[in-house]
N, C-alpha and C. Protein backbone atom coordinates (compact mmCIF):
# COMPACT_ATOMS: atom_id res chain seq x y z
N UNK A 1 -85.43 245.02 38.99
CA UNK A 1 -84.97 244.30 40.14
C UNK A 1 -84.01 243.20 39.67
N UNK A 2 -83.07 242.77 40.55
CA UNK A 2 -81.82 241.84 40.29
C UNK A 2 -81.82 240.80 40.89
N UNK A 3 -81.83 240.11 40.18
CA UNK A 3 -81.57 238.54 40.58
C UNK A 3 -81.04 238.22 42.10
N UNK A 4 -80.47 238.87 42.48
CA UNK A 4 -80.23 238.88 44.31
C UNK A 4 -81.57 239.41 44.58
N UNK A 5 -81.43 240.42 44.64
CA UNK A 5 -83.33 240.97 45.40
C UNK A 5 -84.33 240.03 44.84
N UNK A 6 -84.05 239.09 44.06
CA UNK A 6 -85.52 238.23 43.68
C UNK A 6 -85.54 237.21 44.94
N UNK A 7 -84.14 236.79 44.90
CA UNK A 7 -84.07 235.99 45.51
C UNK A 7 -83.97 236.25 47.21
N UNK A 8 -83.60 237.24 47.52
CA UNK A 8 -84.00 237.82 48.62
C UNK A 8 -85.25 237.51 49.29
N UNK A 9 -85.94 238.02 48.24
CA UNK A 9 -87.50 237.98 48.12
C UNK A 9 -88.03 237.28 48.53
N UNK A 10 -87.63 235.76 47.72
CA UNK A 10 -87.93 234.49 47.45
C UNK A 10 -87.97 233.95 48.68
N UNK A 11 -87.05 234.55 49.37
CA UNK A 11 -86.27 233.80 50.98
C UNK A 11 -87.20 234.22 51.74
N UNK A 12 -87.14 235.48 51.91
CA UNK A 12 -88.18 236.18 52.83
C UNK A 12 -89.51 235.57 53.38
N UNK A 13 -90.16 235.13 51.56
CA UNK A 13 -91.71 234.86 51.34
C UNK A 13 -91.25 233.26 52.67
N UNK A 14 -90.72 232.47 51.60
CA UNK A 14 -90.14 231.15 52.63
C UNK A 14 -89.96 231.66 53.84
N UNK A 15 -89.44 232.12 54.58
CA UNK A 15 -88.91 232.42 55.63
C UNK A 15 -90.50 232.85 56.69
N UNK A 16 -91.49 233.61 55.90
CA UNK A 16 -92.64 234.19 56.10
C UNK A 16 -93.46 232.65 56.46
N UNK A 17 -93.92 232.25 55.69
CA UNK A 17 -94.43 230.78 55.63
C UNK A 17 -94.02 229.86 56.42
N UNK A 18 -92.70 229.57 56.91
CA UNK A 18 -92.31 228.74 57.66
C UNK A 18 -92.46 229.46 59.22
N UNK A 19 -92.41 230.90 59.12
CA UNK A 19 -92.69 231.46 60.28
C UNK A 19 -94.27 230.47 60.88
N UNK A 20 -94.91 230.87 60.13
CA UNK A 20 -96.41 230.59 60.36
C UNK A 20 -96.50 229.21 60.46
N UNK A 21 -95.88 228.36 59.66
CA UNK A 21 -95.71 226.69 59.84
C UNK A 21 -95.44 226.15 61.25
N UNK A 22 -94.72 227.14 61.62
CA UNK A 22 -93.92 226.95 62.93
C UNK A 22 -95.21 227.44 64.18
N UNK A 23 -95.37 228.40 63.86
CA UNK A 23 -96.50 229.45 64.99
C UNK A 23 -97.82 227.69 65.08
N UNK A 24 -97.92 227.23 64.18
CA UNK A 24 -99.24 226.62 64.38
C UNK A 24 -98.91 225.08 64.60
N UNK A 25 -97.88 224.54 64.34
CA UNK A 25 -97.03 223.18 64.98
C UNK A 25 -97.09 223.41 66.18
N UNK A 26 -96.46 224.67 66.92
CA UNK A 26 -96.23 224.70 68.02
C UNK A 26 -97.75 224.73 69.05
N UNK A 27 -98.75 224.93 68.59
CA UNK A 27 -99.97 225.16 68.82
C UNK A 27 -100.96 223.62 68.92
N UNK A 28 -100.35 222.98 67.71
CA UNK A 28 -100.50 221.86 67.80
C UNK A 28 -99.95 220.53 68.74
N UNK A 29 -98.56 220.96 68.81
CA UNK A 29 -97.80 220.41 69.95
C UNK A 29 -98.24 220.49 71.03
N UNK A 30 -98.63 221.51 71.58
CA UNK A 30 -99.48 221.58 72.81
C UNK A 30 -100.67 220.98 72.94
N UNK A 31 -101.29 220.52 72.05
CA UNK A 31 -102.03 219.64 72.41
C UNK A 31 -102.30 218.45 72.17
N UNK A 32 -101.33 218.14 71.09
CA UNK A 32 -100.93 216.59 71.61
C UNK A 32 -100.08 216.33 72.89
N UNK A 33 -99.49 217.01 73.44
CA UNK A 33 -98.41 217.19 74.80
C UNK A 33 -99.55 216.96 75.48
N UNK A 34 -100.50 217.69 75.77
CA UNK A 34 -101.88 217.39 76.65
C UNK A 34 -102.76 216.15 76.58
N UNK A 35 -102.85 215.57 75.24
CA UNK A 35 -103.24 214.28 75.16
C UNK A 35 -102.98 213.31 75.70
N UNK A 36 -101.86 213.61 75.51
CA UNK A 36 -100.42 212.37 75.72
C UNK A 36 -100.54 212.38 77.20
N UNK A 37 -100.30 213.33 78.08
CA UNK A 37 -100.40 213.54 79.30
C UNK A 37 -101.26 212.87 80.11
N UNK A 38 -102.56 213.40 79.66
CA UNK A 38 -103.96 212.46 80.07
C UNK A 38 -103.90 210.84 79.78
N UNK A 39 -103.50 210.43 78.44
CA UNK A 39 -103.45 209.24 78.15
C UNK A 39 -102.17 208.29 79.24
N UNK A 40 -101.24 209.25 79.52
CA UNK A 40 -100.30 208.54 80.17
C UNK A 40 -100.99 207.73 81.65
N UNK A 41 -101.30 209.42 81.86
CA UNK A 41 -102.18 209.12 83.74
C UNK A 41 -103.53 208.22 83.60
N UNK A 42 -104.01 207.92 82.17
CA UNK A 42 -104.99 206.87 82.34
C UNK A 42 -104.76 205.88 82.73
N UNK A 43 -103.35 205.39 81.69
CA UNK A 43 -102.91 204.57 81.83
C UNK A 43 -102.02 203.61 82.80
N UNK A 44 -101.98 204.59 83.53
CA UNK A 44 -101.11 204.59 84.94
C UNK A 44 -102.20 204.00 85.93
N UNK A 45 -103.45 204.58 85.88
CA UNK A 45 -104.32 204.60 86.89
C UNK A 45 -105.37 203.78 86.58
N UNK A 46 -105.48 203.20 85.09
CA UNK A 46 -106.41 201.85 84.98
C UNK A 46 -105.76 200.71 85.05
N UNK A 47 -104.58 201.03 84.30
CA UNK A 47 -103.73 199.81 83.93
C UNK A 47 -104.66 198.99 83.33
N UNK A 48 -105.24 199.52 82.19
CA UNK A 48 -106.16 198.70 80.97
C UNK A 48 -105.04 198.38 79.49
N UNK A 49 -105.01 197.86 79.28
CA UNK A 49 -104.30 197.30 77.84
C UNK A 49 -104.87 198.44 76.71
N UNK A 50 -105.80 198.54 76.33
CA UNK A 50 -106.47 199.41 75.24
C UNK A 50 -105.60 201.42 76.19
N UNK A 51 -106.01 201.75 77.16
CA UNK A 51 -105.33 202.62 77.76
C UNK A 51 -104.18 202.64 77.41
N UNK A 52 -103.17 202.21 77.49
CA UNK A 52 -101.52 202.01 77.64
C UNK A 52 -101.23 201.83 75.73
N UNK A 53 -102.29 201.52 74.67
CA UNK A 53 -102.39 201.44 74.03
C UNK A 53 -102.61 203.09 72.91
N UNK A 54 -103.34 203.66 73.60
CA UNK A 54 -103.73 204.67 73.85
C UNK A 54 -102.55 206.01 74.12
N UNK A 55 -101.89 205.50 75.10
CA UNK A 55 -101.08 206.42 75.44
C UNK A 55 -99.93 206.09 74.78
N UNK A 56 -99.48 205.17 73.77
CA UNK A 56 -98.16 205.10 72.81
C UNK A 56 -98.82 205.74 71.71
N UNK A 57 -100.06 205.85 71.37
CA UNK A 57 -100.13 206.48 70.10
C UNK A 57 -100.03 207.85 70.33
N UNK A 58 -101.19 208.41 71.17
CA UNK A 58 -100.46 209.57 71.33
C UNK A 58 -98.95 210.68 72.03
N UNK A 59 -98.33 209.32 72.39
CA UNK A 59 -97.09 209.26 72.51
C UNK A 59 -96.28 210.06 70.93
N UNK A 60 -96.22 208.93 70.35
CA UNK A 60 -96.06 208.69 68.69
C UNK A 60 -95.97 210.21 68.30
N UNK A 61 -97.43 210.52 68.53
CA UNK A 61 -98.12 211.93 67.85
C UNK A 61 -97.28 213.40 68.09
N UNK A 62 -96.50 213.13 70.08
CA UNK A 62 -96.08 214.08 70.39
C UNK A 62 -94.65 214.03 69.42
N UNK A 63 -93.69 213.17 69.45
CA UNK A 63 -92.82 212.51 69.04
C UNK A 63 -92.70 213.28 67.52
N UNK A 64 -93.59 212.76 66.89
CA UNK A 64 -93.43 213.38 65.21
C UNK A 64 -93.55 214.50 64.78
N UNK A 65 -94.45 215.24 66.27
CA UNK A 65 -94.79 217.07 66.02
C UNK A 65 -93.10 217.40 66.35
N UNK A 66 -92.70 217.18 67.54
CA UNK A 66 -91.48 217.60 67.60
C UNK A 66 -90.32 216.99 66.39
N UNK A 67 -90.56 216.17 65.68
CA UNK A 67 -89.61 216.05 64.47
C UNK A 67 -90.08 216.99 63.66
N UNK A 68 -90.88 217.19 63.65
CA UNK A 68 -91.57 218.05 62.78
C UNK A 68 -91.23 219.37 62.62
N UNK A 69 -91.07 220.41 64.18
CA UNK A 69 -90.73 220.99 64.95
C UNK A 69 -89.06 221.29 64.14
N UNK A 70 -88.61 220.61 64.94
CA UNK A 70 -87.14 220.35 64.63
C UNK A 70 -86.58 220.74 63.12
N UNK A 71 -87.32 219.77 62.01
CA UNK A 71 -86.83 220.17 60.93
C UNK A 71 -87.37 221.88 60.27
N UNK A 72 -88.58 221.91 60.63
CA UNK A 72 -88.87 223.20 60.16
C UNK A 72 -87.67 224.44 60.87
N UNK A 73 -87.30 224.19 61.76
CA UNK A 73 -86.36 225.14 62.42
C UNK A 73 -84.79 225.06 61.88
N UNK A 74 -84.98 223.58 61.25
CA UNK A 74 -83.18 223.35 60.62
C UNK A 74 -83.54 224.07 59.18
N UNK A 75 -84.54 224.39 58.52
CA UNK A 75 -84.68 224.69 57.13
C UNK A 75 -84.33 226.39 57.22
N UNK A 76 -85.67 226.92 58.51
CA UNK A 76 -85.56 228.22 58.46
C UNK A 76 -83.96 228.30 58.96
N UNK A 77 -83.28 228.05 59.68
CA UNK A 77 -81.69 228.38 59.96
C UNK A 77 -80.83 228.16 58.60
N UNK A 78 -81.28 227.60 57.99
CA UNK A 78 -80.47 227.33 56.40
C UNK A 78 -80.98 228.43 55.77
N UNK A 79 -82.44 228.57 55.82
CA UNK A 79 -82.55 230.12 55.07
C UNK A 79 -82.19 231.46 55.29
N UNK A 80 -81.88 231.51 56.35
CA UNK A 80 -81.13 232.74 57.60
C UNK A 80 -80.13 232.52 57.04
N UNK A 81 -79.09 231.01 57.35
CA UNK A 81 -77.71 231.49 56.45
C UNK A 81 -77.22 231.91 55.07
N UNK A 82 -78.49 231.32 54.11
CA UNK A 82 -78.68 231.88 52.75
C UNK A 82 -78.85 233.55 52.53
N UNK A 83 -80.13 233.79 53.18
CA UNK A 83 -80.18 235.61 53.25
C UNK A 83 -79.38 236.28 53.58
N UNK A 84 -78.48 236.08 54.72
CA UNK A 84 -77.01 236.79 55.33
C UNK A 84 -76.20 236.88 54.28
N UNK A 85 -75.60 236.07 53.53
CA UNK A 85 -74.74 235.67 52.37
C UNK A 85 -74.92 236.51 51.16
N UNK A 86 -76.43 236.87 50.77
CA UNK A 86 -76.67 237.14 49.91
C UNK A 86 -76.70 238.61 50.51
N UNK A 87 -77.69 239.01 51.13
CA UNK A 87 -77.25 240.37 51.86
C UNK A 87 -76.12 241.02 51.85
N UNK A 88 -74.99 240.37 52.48
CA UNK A 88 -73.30 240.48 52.34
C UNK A 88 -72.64 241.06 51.08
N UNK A 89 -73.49 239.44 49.80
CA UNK A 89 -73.35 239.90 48.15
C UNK A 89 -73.64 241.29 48.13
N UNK A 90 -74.96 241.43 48.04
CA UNK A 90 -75.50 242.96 47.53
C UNK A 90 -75.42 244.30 48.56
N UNK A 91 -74.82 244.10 49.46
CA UNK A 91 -73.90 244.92 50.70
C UNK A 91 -73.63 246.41 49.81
């Protein structure tokens, strides 16, 4: 095997992994999205300080899954443009 197909490979496995990184963020996102939700309408509807307190953190939480989100999807698109390229190479 040749140093392109290793690396092929290599991409793939990555590409595999980040699949799954992604499948279970997004799984996770949903339920901080639901947290957050509840915490908002607590906070709306006690208007308690510790509540409203409450609902920025899990604010926060939704916030960083979707950065989170985000970059895993800018990496796998960099690895998509890597495999195409190389594909192309060994064409």
């Amino acid at each position: 095997m040749g140093r392109l197909e290793r690396r092929l490979l290599s991409i793939t496995d990555q590409l595999e992994d980040l699949q799954e990184e992604e499948r279970l963020l997004i799984e996770e996102l949903a339920y901080h999205r639901s947290l957050a939700d509840d915490a908002a309408r607590d906070a709306a509807v006690f208007d308690d300080p510790i509540e409203r307190e409450n609902a920025a953190l899990t604010s926060g939480d939704v916030k960083r899954s979707e950065r989170r989100l985000q970059q895993l999807s800018d990496r796998r698109q960099k690895l998509e443009t890597r495999r195409a390229r190389l594909l192309e190479k060994l064409g």
